[in-house]
Protein backbone atom coordinates (compact mmCIF):
# COMPACT_ATOMS: atom_id res chain seq x y z
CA UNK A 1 -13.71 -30.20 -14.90
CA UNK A 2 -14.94 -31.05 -11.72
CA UNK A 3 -13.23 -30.10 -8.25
CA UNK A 4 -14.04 -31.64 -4.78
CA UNK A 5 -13.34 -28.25 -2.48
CA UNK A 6 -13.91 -30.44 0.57
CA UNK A 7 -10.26 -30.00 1.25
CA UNK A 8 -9.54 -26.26 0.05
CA UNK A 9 -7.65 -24.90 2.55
CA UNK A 10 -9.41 -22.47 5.51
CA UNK A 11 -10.32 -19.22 4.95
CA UNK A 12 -7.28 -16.73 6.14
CA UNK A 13 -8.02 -15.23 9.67
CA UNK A 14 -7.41 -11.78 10.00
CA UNK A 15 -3.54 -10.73 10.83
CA UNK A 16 -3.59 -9.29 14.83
CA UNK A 17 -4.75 -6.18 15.89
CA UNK A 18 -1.13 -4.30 16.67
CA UNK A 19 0.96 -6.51 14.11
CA UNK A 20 4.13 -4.50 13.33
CA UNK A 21 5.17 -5.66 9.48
CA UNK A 22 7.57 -4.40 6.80
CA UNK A 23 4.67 -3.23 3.56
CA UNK A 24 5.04 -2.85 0.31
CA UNK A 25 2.72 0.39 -1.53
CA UNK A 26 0.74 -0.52 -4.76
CA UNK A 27 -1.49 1.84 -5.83
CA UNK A 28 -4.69 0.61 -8.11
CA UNK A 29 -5.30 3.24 -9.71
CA UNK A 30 -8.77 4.22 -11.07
CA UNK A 31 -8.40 6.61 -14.07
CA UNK A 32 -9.13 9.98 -11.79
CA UNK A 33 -7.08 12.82 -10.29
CA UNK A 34 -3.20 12.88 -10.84
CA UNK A 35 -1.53 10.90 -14.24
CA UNK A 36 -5.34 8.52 -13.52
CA UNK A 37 -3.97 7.55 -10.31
CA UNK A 38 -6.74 8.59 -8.25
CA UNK A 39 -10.15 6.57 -8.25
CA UNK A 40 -13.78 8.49 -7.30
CA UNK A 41 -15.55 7.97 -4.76
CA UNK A 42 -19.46 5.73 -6.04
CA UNK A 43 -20.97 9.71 -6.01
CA UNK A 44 -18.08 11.94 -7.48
CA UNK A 45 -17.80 13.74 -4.41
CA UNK A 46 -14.29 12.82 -3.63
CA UNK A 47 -10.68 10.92 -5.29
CA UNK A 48 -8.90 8.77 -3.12
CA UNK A 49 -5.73 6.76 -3.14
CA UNK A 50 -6.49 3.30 -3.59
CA UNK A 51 -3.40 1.54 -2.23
CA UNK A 52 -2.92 -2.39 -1.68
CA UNK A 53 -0.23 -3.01 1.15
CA UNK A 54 1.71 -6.65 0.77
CA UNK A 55 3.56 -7.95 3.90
CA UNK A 56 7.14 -8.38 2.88
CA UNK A 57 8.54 -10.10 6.08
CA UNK A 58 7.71 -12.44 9.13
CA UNK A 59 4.87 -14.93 9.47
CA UNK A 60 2.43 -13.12 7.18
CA UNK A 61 4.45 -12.69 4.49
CA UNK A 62 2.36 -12.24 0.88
CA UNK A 63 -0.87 -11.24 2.74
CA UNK A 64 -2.30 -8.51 1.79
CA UNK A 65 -4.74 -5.39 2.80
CA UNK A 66 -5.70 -2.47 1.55
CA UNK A 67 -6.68 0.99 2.18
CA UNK A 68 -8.62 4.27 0.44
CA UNK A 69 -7.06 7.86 1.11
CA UNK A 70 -9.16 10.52 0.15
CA UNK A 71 -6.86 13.34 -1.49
CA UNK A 72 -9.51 15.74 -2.60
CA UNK A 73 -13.36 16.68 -2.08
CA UNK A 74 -16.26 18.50 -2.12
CA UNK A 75 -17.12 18.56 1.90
CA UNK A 76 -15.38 19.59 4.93
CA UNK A 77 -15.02 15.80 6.28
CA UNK A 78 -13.29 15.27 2.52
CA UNK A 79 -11.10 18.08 3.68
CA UNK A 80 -10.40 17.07 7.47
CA UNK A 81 -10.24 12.69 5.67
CA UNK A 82 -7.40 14.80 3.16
CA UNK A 83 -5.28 16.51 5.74
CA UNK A 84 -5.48 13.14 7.70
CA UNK A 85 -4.33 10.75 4.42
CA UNK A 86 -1.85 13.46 3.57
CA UNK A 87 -0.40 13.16 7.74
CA UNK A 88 0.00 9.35 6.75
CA UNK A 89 1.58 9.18 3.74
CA UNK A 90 4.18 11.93 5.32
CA UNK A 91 4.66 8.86 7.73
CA UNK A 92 4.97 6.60 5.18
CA UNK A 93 7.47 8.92 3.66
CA UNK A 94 9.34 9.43 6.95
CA UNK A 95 8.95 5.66 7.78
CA UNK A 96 10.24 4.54 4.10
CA UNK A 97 13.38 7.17 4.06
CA UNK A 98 14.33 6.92 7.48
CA UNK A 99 13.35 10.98 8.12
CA UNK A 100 12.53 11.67 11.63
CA UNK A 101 8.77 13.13 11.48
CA UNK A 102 10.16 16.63 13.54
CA UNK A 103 12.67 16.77 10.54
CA UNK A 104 12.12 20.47 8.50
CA UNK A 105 15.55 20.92 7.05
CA UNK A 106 15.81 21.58 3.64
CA UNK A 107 16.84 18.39 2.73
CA UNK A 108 13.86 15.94 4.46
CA UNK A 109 11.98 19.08 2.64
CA UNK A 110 13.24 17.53 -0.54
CA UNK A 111 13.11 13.84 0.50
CA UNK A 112 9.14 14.52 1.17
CA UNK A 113 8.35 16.22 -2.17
CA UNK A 114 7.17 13.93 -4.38
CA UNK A 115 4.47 12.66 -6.72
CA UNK A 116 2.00 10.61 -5.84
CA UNK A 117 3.25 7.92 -8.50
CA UNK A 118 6.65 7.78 -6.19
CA UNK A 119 4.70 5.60 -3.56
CA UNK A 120 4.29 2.77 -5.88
CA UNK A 121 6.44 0.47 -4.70
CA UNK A 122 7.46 2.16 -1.66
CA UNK A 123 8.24 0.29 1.65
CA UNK A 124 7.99 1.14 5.31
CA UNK A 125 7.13 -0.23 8.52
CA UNK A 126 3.16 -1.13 9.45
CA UNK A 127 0.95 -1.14 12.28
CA UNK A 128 -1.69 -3.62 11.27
CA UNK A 129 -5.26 -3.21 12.86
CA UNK A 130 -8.73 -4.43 12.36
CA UNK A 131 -11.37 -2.82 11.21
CA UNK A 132 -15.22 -3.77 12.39
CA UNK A 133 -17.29 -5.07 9.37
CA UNK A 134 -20.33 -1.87 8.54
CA UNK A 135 -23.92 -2.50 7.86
CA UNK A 136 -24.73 -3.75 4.52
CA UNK A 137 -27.34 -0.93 3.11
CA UNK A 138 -29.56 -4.19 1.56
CA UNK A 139 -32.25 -4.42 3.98
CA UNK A 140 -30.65 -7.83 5.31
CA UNK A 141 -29.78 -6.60 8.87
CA UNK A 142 -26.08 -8.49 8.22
CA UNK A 143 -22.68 -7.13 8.49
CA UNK A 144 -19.64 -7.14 6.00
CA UNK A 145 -16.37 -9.19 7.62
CA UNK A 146 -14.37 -7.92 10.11
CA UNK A 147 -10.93 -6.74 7.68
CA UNK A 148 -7.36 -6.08 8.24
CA UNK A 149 -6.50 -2.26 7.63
CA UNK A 150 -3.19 0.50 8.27
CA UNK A 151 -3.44 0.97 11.67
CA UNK A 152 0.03 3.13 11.79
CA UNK A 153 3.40 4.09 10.49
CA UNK A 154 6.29 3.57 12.31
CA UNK A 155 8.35 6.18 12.03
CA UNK A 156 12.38 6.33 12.94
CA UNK A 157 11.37 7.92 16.39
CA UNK A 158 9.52 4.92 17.64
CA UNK A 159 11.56 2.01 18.93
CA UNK A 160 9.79 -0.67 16.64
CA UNK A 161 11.25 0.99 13.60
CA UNK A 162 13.63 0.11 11.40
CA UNK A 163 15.43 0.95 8.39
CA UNK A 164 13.93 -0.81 5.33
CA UNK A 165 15.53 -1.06 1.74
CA UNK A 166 13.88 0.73 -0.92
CA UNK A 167 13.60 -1.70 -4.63
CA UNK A 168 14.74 0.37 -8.02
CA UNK A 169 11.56 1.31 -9.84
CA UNK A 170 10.34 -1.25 -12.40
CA UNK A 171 11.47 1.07 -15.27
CA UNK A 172 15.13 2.42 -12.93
CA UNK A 173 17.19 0.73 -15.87
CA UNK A 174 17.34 1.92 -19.23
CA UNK A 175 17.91 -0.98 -22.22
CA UNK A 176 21.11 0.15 -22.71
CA UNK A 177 22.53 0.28 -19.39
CA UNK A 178 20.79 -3.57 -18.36
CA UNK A 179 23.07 -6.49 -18.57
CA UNK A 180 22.66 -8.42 -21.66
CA UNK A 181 20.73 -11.49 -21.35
CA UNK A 182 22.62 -14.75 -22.54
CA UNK A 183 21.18 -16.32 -24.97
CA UNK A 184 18.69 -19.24 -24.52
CA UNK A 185 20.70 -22.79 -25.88
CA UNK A 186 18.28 -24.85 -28.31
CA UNK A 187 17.51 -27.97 -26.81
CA UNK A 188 19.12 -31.17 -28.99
CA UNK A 189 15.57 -32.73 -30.03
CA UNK A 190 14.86 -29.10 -31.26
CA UNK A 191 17.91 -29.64 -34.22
C-alpha cells in the first residue's frame, strides 16, 4: 500500500533546556547485571541502567527521553560515572518519596533501600536538558542530533518540587484479591 508522507506531521523539536516535568522510570533492560536488568556497555567494560523517562504532565505529555547509568565497571571513570548514577537515582528516590536529600533517619534509610527493579515505574519530578549531538566515528565529519536528556531531580528542598503519586506495581494485586470482571453480554446477531 502506498502512502503520500507529504503531510506526515513535523519532526518533534527538542523539549527546552530547563523544562521542569513530572517522569515516569522504565527500565529496558538488557539481560546483564541484577535479575538481567542491566545492559553492557558495546566492549563489556561496564553495565548500565538503561532507563526511558515518559512525561506524565503539562504540554509535553507522552514524550519521551532516555538515559544510560553506569552501575558497575572496570575503570576509574566507570567508578566516578557509578557514584554519580547512584547520587541520581538517590534523587530520584528522594524526589519520588518526598524524602528530603539531608534525610539519614532510620526510616528515609529504609525508604532508600531498594532494588533496582523498584524504579520501574517510579515517578518524580525532572529537569529536562539538552544534550549536544557527538561525532559520528564513520569518517563523515557529521554529527548525531542534538537530544533531550535528565538534566536534574527535583528534590522536596527545591521550591519547584512537588509531591507526585506513586501507581501500584503492574503485578500489586493478586487474582484473588482483584475485582471480578463482569461478564462480556453476547451481542443479539451472535445467537
Amino acid at each position: 500500500m502506498h502512502y503520500d508522507y507529504t503531510d506526515a506531521p513535523p519532526r518533534f523539536e527538542l523539549i527546552p533546556q530547563g523544562t521542569i516535568a513530572t517522569v515516569s522510570t522504565h527500565i529496558r533492560p538488557g539481560n546483564a547485571g541484577e535479575g538481567g536488568l542491566l545492559k553492557r556497555s558495546k566492549d563489556g567494560g561496564c553495565e548500565m541502567l538503561d532507563l526511558e523517562f515518559t512525561i506524565v504532565d503539562g504540554p509535553f505529555k507522552g514524550r519521551k527521553f532516555w538515559q544510560n547509568m553506569v552501575l558497575a565497571g572496570t575503570t576509574d571513570g566507570h567508578a566516578k560515572a557509578a557514584d554519580i548514577s547512584r547520587c541520581t537515582l538517590k534523587a530520584i528516590l528522594d524526589s519520588a518519596l518526598g524524602l528530603k536529600p539531608d534525610d539519614v533517619s532510620p526510616q528515609a534509610r529504609t525508604a532508600r533501600t531498594v532494588d533496582i527493579k523498584q524504579f520501574e515505574g517510579m515517578i518524580f519530578v525532572a529537569r529536562i536538558g539538552i544534550e549536544k549531538g557527538a561525532a559520528k566515528n564513520d569518517g563523515s565529519s557529521t554529527f548525531w542530533d542534538d537530544k533531550n536528556n535528565l538534566d536534574g531531580v527535583i528534590t522536596p528542598d527545591k521550591r519547584e518540587w512537588h509531591p507526585v503519586e506513586q501507581l501500584p506495581p503492574f503485578d500489586a494485586a493478586s487474582p484473588a484479591s482483584a475485582p471480578a470482571a463482569a461478564p462480556v453480554a453476547r451481542p443479539g446477531w451472535a445467537s
